[in-house]
N, C-alpha and C. Protein backbone atom coordinates (compact mmCIF):
# COMPACT_ATOMS: atom_id res chain seq x y z
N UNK A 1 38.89 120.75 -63.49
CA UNK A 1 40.19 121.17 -64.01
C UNK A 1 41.26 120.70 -63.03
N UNK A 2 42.31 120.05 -63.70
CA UNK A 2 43.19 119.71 -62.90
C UNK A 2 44.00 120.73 -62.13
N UNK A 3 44.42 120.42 -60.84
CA UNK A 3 45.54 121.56 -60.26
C UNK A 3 46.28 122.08 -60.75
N UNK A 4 46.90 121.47 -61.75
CA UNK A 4 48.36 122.17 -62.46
C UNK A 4 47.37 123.90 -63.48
N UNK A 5 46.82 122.63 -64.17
CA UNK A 5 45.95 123.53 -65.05
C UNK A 5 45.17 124.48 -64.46
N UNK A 6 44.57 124.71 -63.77
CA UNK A 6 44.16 125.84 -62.51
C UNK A 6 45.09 126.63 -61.85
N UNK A 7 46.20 126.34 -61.70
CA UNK A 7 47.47 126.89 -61.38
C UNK A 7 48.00 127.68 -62.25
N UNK A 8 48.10 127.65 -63.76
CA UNK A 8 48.47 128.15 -64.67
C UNK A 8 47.35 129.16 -65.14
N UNK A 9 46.43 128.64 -65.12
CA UNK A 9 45.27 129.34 -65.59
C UNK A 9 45.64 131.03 -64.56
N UNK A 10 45.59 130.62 -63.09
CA UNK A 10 45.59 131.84 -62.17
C UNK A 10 46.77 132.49 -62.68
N UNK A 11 47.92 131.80 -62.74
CA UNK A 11 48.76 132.52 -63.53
C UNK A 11 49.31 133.52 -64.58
N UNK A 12 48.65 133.00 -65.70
CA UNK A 12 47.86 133.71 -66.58
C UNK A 12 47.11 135.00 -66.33
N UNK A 13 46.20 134.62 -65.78
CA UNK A 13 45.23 135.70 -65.23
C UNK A 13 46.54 137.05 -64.90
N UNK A 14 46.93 136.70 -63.75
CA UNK A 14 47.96 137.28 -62.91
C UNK A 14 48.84 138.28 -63.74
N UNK A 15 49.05 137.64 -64.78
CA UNK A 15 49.75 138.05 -65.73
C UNK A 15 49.39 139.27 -66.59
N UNK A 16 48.09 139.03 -67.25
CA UNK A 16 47.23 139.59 -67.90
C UNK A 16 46.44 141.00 -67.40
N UNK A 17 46.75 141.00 -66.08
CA UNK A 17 46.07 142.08 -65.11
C UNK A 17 47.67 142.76 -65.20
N UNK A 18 49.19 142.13 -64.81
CA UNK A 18 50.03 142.91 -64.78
C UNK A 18 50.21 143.63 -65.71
N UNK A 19 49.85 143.24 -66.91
CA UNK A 19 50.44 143.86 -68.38
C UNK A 19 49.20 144.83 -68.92
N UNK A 20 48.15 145.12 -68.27
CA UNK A 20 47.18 146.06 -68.02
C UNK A 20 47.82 147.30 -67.54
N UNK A 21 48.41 146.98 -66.21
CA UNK A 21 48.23 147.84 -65.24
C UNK A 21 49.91 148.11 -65.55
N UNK A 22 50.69 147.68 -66.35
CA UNK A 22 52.04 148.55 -66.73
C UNK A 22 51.90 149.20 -68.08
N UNK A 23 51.24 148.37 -68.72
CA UNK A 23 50.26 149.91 -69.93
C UNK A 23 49.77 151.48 -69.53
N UNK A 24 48.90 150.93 -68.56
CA UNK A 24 48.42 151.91 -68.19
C UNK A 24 49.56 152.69 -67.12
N UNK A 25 50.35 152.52 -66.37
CA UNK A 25 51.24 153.50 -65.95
C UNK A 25 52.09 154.15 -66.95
N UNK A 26 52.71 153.68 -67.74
CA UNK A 26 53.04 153.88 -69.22
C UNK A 26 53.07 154.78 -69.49
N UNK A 27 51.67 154.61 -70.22
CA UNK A 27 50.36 155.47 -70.74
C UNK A 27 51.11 157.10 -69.78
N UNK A 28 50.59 156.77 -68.77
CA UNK A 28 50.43 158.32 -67.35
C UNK A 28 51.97 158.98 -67.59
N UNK A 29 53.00 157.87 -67.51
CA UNK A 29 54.19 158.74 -67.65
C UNK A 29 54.46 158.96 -69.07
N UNK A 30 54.33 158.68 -69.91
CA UNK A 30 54.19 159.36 -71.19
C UNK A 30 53.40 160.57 -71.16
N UNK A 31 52.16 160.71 -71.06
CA UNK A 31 51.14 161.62 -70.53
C UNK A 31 51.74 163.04 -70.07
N UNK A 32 52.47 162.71 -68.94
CA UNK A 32 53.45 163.67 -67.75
C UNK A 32 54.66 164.07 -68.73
N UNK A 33 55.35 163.63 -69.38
CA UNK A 33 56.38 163.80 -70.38
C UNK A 33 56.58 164.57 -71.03
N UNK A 34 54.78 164.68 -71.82
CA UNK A 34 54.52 165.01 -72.77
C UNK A 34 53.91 166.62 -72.72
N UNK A 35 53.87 166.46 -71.63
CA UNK A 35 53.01 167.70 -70.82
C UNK A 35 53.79 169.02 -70.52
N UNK A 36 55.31 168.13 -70.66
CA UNK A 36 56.10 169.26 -69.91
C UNK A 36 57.54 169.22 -70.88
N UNK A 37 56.66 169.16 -72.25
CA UNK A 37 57.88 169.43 -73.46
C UNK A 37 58.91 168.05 -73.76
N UNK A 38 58.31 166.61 -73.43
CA UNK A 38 58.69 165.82 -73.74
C UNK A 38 59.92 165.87 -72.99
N UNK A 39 60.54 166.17 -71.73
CA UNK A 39 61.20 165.86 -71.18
C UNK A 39 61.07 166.43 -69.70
N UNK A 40 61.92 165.57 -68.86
CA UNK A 40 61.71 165.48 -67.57
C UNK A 40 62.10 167.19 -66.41
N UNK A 41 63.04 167.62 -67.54
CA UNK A 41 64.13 168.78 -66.78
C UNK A 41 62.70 170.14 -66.71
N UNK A 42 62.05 170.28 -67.28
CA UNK A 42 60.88 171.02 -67.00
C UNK A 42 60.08 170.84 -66.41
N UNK A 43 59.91 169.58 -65.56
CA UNK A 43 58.97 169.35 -64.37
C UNK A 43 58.86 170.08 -63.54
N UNK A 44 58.37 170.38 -62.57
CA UNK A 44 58.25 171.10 -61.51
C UNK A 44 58.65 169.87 -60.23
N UNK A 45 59.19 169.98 -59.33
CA UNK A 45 59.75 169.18 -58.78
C UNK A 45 58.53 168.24 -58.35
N UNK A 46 57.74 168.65 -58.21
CA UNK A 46 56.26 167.54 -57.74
C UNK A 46 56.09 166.67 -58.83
N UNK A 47 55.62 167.16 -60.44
CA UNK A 47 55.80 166.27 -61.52
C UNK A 47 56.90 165.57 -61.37
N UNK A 48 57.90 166.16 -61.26
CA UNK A 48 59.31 165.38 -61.09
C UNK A 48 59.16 163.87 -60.15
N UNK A 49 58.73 164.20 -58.84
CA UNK A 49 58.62 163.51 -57.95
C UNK A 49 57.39 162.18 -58.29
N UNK A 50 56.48 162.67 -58.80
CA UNK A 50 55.22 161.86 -59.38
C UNK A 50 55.36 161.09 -60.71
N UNK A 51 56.86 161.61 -61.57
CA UNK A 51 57.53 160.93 -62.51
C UNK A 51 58.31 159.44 -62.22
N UNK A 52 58.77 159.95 -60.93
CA UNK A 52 59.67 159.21 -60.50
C UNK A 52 59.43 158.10 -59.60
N UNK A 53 58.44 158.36 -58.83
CA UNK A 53 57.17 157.05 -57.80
C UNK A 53 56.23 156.11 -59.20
N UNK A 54 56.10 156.61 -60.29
CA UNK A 54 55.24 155.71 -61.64
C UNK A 54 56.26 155.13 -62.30
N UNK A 55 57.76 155.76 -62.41
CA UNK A 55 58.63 154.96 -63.14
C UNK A 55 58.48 153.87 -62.34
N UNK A 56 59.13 153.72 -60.63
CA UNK A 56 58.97 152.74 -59.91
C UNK A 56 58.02 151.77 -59.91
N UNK A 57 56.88 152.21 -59.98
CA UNK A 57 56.23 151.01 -59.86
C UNK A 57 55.71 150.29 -61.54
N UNK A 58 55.92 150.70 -62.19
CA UNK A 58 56.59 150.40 -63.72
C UNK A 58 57.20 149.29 -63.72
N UNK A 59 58.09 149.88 -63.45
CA UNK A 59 59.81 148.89 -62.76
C UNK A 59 59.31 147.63 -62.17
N UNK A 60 58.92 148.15 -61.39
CA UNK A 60 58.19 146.87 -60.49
C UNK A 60 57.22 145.33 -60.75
N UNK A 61 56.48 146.22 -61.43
CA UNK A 61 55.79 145.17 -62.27
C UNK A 61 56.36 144.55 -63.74
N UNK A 62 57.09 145.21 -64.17
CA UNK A 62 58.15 144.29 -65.24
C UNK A 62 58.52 143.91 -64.67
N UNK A 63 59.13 143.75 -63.65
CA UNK A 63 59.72 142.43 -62.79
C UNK A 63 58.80 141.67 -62.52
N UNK A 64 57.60 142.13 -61.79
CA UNK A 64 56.51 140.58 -61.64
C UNK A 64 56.47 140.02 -62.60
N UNK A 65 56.25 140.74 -63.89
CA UNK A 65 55.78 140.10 -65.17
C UNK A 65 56.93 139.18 -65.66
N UNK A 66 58.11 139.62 -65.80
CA UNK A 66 59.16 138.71 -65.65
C UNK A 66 59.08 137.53 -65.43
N UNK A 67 59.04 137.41 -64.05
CA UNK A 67 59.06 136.18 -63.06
C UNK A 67 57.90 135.61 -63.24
N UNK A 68 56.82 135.76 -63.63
CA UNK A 68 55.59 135.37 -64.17
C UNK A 68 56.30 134.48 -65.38
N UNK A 69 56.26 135.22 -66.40
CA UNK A 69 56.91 134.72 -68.04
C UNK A 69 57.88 133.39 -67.76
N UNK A 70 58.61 133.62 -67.12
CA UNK A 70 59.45 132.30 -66.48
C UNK A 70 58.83 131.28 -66.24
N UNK A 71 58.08 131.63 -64.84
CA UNK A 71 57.30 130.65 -64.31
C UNK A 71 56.20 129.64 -65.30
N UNK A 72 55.66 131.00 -66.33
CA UNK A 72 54.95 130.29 -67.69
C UNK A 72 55.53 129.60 -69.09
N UNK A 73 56.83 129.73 -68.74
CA UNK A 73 58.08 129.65 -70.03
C UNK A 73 57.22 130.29 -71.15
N UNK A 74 57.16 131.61 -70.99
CA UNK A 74 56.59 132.07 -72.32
C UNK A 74 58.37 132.75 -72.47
N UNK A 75 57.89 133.16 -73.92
CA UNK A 75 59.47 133.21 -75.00
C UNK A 75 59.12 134.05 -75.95
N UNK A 76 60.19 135.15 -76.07
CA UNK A 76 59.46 135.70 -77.18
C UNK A 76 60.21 135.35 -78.63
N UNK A 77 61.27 134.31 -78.43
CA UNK A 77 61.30 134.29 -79.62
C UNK A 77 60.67 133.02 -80.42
């Protein structure tokens, strides 16, 4: 396999693991949401706090995934 194509391929991959693993945080803060009357103001400040460290890294990885999508010129339209 050529370099480019091995390059993309890892890419891909890369990709495919991010959009796993921002499902699944998702998933947890929906979960937490849902737990405590579908909104945040009934947390207990620890949920609160454990709401707020999963939004982040949420956040976070839509940005990798981002810059991924670029890098792959994927498009959604």
């Amino acid at each position: 396999m050529a370099g480019n194509e091995q390059d993309a391929l890892s890419q891909v991959q890369a990709y495919r693991k991010l959009v796993l693993l921002y499902e699944a945080l998702d998933t947890e803060i929906d979960a937490l949401i849902m737990a405590h009357g579908g909104t945040s103001e009934q947390m207990t400040d620890a949920d609160r706090a454990r709401y707020r460290d999963l939004a982040q890294k949420r956040d976070e990885i839509q940005n990798e995934m981002r810059l991924l999508e670029q890098a792959l010129n994927l498009d959604d339209e």
